[in-house]
Protein backbone atom coordinates (compact mmCIF):
# COMPACT_ATOMS: atom_id res chain seq x y z
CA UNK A 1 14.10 15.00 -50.86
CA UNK A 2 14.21 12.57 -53.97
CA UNK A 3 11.65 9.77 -54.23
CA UNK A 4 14.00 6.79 -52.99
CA UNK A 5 14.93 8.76 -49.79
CA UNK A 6 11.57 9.74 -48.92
CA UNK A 7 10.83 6.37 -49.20
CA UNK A 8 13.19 5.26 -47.42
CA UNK A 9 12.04 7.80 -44.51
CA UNK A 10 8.62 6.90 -44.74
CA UNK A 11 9.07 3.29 -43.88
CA UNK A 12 11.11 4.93 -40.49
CA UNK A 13 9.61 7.18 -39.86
CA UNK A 14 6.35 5.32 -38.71
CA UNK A 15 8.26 3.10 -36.43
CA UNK A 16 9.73 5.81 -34.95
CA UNK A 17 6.27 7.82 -34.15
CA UNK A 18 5.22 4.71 -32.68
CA UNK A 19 8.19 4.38 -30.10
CA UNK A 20 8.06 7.79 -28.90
CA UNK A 21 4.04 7.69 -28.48
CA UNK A 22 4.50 4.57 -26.55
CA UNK A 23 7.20 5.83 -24.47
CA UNK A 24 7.25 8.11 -21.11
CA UNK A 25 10.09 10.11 -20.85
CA UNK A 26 9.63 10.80 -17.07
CA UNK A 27 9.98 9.10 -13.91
CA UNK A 28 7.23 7.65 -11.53
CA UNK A 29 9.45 10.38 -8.59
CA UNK A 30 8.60 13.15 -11.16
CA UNK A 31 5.24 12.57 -11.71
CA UNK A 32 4.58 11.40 -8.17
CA UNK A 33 2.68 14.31 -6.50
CA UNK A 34 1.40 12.68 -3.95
CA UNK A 35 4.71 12.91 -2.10
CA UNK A 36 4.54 16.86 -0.91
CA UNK A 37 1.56 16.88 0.72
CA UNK A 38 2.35 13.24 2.41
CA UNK A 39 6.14 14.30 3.81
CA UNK A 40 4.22 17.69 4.82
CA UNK A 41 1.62 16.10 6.89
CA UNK A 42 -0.88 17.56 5.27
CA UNK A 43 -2.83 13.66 5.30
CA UNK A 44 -6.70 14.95 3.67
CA UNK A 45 -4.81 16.85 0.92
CA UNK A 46 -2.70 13.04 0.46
CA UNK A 47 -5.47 10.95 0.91
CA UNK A 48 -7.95 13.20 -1.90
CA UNK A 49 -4.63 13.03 -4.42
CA UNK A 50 -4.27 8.86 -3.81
CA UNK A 51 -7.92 8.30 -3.82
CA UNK A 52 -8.01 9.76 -7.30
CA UNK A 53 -4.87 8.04 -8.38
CA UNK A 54 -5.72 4.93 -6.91
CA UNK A 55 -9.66 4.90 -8.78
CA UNK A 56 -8.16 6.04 -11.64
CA UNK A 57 -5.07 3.47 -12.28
CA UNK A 58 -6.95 0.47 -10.46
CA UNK A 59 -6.73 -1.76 -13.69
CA UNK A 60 -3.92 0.50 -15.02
CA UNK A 61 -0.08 -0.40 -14.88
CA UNK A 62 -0.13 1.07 -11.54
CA UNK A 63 -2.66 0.16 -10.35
CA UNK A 64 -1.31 -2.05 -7.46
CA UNK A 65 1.21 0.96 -6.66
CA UNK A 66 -1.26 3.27 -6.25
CA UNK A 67 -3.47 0.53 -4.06
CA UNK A 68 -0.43 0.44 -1.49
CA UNK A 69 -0.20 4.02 -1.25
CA UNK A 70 -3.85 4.65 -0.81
CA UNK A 71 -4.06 2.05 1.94
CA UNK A 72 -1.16 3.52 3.56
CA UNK A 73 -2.55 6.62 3.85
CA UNK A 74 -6.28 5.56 4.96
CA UNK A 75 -4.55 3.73 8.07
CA UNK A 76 -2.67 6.81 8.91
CA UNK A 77 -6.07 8.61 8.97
CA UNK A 78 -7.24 5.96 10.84
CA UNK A 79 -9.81 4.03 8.41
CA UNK A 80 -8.78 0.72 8.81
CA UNK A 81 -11.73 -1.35 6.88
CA UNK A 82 -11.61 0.94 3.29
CA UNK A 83 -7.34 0.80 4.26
CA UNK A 84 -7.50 -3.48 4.64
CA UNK A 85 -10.10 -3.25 1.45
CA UNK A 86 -7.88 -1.33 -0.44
CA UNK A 87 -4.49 -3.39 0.76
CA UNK A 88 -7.31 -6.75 -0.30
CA UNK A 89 -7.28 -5.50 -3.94
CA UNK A 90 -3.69 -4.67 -4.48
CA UNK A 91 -2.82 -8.19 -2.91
CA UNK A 92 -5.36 -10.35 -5.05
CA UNK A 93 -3.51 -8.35 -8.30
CA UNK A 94 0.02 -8.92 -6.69
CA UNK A 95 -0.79 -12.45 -5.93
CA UNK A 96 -2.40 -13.18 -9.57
CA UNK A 97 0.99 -11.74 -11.07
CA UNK A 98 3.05 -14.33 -8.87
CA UNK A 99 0.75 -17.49 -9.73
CA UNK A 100 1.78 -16.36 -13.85
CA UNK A 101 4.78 -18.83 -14.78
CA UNK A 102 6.07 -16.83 -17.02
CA UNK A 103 5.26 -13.07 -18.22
CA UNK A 104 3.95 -13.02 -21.47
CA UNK A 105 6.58 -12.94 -24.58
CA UNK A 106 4.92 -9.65 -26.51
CA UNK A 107 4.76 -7.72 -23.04
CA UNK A 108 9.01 -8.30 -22.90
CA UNK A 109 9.17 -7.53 -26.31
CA UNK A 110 7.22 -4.51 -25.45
CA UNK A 111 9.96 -3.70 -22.81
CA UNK A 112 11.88 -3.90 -25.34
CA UNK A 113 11.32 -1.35 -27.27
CA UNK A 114 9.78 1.27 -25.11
CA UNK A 115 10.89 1.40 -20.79
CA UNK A 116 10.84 -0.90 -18.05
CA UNK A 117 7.78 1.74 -16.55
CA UNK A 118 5.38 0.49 -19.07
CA UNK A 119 5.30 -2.91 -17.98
CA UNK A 120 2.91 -3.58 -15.16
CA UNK A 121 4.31 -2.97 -11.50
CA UNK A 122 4.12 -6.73 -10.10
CA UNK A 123 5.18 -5.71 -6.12
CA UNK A 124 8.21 -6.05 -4.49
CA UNK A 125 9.09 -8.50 -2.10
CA UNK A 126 8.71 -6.02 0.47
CA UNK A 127 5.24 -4.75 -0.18
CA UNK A 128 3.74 -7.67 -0.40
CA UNK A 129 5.49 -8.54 3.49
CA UNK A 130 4.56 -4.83 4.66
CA UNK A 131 0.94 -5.40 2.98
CA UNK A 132 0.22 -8.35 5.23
CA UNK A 133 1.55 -6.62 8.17
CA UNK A 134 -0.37 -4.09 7.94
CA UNK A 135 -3.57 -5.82 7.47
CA UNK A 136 -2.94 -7.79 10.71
CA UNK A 137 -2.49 -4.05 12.36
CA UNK A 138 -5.56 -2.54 10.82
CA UNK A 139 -7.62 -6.01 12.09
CA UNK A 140 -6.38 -5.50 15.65
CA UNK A 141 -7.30 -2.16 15.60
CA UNK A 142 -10.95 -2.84 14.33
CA UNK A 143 -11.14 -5.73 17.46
CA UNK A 144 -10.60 -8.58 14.87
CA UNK A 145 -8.51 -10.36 16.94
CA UNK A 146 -8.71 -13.34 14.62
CA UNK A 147 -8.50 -12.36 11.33
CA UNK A 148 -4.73 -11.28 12.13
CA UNK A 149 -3.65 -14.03 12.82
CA UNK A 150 -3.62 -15.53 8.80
CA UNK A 151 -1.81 -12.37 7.70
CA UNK A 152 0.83 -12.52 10.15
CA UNK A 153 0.92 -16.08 8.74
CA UNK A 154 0.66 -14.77 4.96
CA UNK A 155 4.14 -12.51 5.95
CA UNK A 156 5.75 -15.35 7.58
CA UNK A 157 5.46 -17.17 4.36
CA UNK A 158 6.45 -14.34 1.55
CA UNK A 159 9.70 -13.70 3.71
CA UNK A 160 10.31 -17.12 3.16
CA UNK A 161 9.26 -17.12 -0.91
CA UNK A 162 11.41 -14.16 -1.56
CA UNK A 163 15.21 -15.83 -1.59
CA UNK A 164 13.11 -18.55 -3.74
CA UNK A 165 11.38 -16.33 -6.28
CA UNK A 166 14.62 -13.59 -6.43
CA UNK A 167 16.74 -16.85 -7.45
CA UNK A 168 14.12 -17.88 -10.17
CA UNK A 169 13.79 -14.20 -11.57
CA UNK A 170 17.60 -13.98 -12.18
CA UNK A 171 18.13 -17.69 -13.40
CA UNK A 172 14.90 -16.82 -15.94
CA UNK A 173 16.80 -13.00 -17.22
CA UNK A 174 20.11 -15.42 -17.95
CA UNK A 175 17.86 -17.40 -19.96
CA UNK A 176 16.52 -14.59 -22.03
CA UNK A 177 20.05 -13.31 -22.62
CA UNK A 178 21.29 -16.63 -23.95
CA UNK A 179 18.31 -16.84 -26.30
CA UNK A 180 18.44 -12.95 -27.19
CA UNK A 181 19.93 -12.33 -30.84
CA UNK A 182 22.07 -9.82 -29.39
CA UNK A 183 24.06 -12.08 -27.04
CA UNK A 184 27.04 -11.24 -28.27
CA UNK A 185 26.81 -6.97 -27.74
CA UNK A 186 24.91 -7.71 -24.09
CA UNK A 187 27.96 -9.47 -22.76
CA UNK A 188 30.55 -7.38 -23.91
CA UNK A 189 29.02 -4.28 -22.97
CA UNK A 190 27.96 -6.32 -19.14
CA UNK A 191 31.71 -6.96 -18.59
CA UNK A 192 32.77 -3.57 -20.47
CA UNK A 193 35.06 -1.80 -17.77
CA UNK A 194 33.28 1.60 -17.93
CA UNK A 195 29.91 0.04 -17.20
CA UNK A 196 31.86 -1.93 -14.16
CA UNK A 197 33.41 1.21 -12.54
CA UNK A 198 29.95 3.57 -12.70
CA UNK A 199 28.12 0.39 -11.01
CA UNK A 200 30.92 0.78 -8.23
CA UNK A 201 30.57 4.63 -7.75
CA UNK A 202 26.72 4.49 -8.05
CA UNK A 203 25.85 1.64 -5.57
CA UNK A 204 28.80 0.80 -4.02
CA UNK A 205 27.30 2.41 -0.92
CA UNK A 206 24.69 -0.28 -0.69
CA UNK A 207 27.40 -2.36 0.46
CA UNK A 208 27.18 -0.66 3.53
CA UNK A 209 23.60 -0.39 4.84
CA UNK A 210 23.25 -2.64 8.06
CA UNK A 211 22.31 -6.05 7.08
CA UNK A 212 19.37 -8.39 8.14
CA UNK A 213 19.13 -11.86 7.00
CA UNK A 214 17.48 -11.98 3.20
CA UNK A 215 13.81 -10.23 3.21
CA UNK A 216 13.39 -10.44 6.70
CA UNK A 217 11.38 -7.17 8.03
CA UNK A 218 12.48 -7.75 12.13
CA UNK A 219 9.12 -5.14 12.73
CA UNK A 220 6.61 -8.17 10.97
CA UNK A 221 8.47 -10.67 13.00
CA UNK A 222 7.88 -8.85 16.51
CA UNK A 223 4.25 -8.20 15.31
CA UNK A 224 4.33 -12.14 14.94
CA UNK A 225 6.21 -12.68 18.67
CA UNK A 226 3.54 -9.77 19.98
CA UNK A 227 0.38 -11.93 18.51
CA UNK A 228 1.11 -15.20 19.32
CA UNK A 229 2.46 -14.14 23.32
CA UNK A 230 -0.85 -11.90 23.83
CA UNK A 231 -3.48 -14.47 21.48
CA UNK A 232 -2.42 -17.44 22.28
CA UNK A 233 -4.25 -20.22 21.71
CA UNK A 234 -1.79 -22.86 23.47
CA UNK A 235 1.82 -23.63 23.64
CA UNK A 236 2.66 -23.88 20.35
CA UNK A 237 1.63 -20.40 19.97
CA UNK A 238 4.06 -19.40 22.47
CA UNK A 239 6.81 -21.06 21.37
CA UNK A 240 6.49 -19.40 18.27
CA UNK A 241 6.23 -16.33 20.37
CA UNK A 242 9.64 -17.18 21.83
CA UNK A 243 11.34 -17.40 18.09
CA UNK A 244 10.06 -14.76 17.04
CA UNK A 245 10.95 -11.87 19.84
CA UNK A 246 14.49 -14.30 19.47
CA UNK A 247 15.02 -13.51 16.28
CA UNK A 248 14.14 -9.82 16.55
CA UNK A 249 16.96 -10.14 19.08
CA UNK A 250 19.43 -11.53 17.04
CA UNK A 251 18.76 -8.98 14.21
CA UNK A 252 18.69 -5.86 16.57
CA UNK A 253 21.58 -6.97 19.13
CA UNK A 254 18.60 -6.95 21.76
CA UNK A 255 17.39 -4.77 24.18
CA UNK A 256 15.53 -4.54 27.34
CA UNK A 257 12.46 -4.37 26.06
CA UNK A 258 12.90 -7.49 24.08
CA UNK A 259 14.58 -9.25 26.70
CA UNK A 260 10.90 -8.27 28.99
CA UNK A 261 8.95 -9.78 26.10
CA UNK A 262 10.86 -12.86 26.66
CA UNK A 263 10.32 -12.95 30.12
CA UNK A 264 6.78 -12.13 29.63
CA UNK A 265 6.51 -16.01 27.31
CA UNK A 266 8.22 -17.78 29.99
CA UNK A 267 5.45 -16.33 32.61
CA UNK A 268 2.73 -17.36 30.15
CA UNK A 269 4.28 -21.13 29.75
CA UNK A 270 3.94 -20.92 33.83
CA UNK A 271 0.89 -19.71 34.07
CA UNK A 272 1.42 -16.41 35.38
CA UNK A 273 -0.09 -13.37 34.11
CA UNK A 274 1.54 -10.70 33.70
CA UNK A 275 1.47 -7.16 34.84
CA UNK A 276 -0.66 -4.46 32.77
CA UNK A 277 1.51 -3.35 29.66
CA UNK A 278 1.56 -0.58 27.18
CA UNK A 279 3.32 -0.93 23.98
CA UNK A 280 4.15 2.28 21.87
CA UNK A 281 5.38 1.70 18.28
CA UNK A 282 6.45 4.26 16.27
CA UNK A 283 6.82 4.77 12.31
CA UNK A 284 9.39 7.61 11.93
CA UNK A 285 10.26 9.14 8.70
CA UNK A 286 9.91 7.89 4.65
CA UNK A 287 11.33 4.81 3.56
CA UNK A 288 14.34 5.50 0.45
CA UNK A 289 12.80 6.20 -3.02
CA UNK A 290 14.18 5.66 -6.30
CA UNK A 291 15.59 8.09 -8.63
CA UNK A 292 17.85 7.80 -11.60
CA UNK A 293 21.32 7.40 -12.64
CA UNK A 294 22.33 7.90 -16.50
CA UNK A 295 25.12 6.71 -17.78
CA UNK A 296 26.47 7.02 -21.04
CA UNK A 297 27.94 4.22 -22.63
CA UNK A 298 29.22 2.66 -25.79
CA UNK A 299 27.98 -0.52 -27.36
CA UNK A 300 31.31 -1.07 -29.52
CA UNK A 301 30.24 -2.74 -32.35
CA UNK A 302 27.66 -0.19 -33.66
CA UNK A 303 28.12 3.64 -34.35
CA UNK A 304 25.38 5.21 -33.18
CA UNK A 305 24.55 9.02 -32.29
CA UNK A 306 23.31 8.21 -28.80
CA UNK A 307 23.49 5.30 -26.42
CA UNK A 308 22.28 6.22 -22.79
CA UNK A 309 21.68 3.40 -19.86
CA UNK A 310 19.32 5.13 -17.14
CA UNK A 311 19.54 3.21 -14.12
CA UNK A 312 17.30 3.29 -10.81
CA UNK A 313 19.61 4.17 -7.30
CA UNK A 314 18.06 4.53 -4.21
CA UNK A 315 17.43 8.09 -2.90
CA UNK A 316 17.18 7.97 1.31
CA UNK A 317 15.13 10.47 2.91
CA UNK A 318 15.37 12.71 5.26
CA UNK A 319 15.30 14.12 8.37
CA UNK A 320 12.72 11.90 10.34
CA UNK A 321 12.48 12.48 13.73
CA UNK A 322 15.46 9.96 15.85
CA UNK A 323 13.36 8.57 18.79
CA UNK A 324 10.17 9.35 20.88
CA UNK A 325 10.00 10.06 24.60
CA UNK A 326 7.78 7.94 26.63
CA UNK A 327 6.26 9.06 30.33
CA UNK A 328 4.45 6.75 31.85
CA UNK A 329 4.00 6.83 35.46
CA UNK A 330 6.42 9.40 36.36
CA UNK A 331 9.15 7.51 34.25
CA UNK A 332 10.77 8.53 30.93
CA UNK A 333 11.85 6.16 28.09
CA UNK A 334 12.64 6.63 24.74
CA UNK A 335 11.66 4.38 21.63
CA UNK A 336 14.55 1.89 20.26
CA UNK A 337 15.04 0.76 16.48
CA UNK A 338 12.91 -2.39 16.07
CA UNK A 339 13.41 -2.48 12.04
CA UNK A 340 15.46 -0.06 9.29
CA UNK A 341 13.73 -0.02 6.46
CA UNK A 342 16.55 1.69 4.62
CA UNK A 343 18.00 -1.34 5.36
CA UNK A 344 15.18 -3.62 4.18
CA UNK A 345 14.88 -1.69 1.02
CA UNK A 346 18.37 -1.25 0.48
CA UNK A 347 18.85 -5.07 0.60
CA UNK A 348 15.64 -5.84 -1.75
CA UNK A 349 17.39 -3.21 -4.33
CA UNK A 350 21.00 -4.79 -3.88
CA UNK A 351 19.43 -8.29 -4.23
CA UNK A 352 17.62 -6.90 -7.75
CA UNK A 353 20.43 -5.10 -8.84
CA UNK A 354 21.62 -7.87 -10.66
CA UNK A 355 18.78 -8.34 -12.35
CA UNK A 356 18.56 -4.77 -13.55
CA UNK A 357 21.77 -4.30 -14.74
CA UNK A 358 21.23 -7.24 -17.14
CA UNK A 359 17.81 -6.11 -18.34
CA UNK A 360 18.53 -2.58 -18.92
CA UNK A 361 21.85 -3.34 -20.94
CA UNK A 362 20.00 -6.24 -22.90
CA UNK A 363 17.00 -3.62 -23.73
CA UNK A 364 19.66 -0.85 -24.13
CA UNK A 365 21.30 -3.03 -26.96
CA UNK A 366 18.01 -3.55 -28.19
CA UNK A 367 17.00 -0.10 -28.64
CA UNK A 368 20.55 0.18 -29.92
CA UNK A 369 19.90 -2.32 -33.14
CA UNK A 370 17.01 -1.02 -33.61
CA UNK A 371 18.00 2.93 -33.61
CA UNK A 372 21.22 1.96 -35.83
CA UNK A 373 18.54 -0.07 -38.24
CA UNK A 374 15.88 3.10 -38.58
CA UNK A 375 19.08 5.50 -39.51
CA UNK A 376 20.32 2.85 -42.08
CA UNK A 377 17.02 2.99 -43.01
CA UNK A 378 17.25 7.18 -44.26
CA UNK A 379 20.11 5.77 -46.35
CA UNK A 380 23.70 7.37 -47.45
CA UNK A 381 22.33 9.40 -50.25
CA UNK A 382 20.61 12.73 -48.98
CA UNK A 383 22.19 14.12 -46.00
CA UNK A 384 19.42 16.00 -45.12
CA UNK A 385 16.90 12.81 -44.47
CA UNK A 386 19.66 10.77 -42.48
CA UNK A 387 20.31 14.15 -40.14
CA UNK A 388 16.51 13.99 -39.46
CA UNK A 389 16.26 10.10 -38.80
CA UNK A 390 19.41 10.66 -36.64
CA UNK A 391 18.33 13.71 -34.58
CA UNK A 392 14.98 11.67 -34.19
CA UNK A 393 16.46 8.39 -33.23
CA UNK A 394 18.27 10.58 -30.63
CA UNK A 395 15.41 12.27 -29.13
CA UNK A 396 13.82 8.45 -29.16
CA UNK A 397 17.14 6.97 -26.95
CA UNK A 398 16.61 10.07 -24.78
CA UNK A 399 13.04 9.14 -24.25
CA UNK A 400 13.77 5.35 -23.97
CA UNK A 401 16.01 5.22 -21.60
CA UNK A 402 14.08 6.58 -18.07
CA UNK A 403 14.50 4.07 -14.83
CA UNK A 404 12.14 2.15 -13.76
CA UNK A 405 11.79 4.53 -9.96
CA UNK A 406 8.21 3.26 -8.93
CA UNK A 407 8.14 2.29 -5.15
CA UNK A 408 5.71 2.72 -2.56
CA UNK A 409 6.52 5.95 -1.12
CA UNK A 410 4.71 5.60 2.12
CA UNK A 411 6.24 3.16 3.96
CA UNK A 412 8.34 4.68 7.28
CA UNK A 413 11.95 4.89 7.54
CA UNK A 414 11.83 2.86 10.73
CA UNK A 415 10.06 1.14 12.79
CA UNK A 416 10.81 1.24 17.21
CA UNK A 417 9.04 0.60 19.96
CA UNK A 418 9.45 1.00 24.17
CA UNK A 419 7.35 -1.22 26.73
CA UNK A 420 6.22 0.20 29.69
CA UNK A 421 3.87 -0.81 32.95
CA UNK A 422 0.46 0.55 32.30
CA UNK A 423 0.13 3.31 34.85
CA UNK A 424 -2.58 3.33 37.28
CA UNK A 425 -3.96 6.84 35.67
CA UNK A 426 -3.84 4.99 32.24
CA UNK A 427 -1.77 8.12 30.73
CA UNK A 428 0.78 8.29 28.55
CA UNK A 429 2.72 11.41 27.07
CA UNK A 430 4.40 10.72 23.77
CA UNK A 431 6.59 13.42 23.19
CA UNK A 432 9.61 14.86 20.54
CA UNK A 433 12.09 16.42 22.45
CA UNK A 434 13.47 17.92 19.79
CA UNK A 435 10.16 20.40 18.72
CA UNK A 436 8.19 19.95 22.23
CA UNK A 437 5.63 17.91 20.17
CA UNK A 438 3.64 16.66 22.83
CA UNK A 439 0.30 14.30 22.84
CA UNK A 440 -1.89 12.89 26.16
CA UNK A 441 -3.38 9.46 25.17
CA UNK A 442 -5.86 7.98 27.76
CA UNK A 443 -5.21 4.45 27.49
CA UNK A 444 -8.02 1.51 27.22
CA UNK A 445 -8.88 -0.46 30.72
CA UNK A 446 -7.42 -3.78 29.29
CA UNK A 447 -4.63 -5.58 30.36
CA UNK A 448 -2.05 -4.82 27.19
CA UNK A 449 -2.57 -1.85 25.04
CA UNK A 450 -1.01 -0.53 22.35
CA UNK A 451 -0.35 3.01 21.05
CA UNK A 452 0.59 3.34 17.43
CA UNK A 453 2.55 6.58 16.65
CA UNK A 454 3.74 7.93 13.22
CA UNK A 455 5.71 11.05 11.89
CA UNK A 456 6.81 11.26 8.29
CA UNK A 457 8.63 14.31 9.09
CA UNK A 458 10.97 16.89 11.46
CA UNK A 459 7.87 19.57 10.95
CA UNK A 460 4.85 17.49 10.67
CA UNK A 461 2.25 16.70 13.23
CA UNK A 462 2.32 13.37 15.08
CA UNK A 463 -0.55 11.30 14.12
CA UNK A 464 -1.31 8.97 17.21
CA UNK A 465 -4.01 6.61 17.83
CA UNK A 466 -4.16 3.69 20.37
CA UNK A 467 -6.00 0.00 20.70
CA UNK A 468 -6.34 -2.47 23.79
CA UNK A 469 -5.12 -5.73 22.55
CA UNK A 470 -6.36 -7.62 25.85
């Protein structure tokens, strides 16, 4: 290698070392192995592997990923204070990121240059709804009655911000592509036909996930119409009772069990108390994850040895166990779908699409410039040096371009419920008809109880636990 070219090399070669040490090459699904044990039911082997995680990343990246997941976990093993303190920390972080006006202009440019999994994980719209439902669940379960009430309040009010906040995020990326030096390349290669006809294979099927209206989780608002009917503090609580089991009506198509609930508001604006109930709620399955999608594409105006756009798609899961059975009495009833959350999800991810598609092409022709300007850099002379910055520069696009597939893996795939009379034993069966899973709960002596059931999977044990509510 002569003296010019190794010069010449030299000044790339640094840059280069510094993208690929900066850079994962793997996604957050890959490296995720908290996800076997959890889908197994093996719940101590999950909740050792997320305490770790979650000490370990808790001023990391992650750190408010890992927070959900640990808290998730805790309240499936049934520790509801360390799963609400653990929920309290990732919400102060999430909550902190959403008061920032703007994200700071060297952590883009950092984006930039390296992937979308090395900037901090903010929260979706969802988690931070979920979060807050949750909470409220984990205080009624510890007899803190009151203390739900502001988080049900808290969820009311993010399902609102999120139509607001999604609209700002993608109004603020068409900013940043306006401004971006590389206008020109990002909005041929957004409107380039190839790029157009993979988005249509790849998530065309979201187009076709049942619909609810715009970050509304139906399962927080019938936690909402179940609070304010059973803690009411006057009638303005139950008329806010009445919306809420409405709208869970008009989302689901109804059912008898919400049309009782609504029966069971009009007794309370009488007067009347009702009859001894028994709720039974039921978490079944795991909520989609995200993998990745490459594609290969050209940016036109550049010759380069590699261009690769890696997006995330959403993976769903499966199989979950369909329904519960319910006796109660001498009577059987099943569980009926109060909330999808492939649905939920599926609608957060179609509503962020947009957004993603612009970001990773604009970082795409970003890594792009800067690839083409490192193998400019080895110059025309030596062959030998410009095969080494290009095989390099390759191995960097390679590593660049990885999806950003964090989620919060714990979540259910849905969320149902049945309503029956208390029976005068105060036994219950939950059962799955499907493996003869069977469990006896003794219920509380109060007038409404509630038994919270989950399953993450066809084979793994149901984990049940119960609460009197009044």
């Amino acid at each position: 290698m002569n003296a010019i070219a190794w010069a010449r090399w030299s000044g790339a070669a640094p840059v280069l070392a510094l993208v690929l040490a900066v850079s994962g090459c793997t996604t957050y699904k890959t490296q995720n192995r908290l996800y076997a044990p959890w889908v197994a039911g093996d719940l101590p082997a999950a909740e050792r592997f997320s305490r770790v995680k979650s000490e370990k990343e808790a001023s990391g990246k992650d750190g408010i990923l890992w927070k959900l997941e640990h808290a998730a976990i805790l309240r499936a093993a049934g520790k509801y204070a360390e799963s609400n303190q653990a929920f309290y920390e990732a919400e102060e972080r999430m909550d902190r990121y959403a008061q920032q006006a703007r994200v700071s202009v060297s952590r883009e440019t950092f984006a930039l240059i390296s992937n979308p999994q090395n900037l901090p994980y903010r929260g979706r719209s969802y988690d931070g709804i979920m979060l807050n439902t949750y909470k409220a669940l984990n205080y009624l379960a510890l007899g803190q009655a009151e203390k739900a009430r502001p988080e049900l309040i808290r969820a009311h009010q993010r399902q609102q911000e999120a139509v607001r906040d999604n609209a700002r995020r993608i109004e603020r990326v068409q900013q940043e592509v306006q401004a971006a030096r590389e206008r020109q390349h990002i909005e041929t290669t957004l409107n380039h036909p190839m790029l157009r006809e993979q988005m249509a294979t790849h998530f065309g099927s979201l187009d076709r996930m049942q619909a609810y209206a715009d970050y509304v989780n139906p399962f927080t608002v019938f936690l909402d119409g179940l609070y304010f009917l059973h803690f009411s503090a006057g009638g303005s609580d139950l008329e806010r009772a009445r919306k809420s089991f409405e709208r869970v009506a008009a989302f689901t198509g109804g059912n008898d069990y919400l049309s009782e609930d609504l029966a069971a508001v009009d007794a309370a604006f009488q007067g009347r108390r009702g009859a001894p109930t028994t709720y039974v709620i039921f978490e079944t399955g795991c909520a989609p994850i995200r993998d990745q999608v490459r594609i290969d594409l050209p940016i036109l105006v550049i010759k380069l040895s590699y261009v690769g756009v890696a997006f995330p798609r959403l993976a769903i899961q499966g199989p979950y166990v369909p329904a519960l059975e319910i006796g109660a009495g001498g009577r059987t009833v099943n569980t009926v779908l109060l909330a999808s959350m492939d649905s939920i999800v599926g609608l957060d991810f179609k509503n962020e699409l947009p957004i993603i598609i612009t970001k990773t092409v604009a970082s795409t022709v970003a890594k792009a410039v800067a690839t083409y300007a490192i193998n400019e850099a080895a110059g025309p002379s030596d062959s030998w040096t410009r095969l080494v910055a290009q095989i390099g520069t390759a191995i960097a696009g390679i590593a660049l371009n990885v999806a950003d597939t964090r989620t919060w893996t714990t979540l259910p795939k849905e969320f149902q419920y049945a309503r029956v009379p208390t029976p005068l034993d105060r036994r219950i069966e939950v059962a799955v008809p499907a493996t003869g899973q069977k469990t006896m709960v003794t219920l509380g002596e109060g007038e409404v109880n509630l038994v919270y059931v989950r399953s993450v999977s066809n084979g793994a044990p149901l984990w049940v636990s119960h609460m009197t509510l009044k």
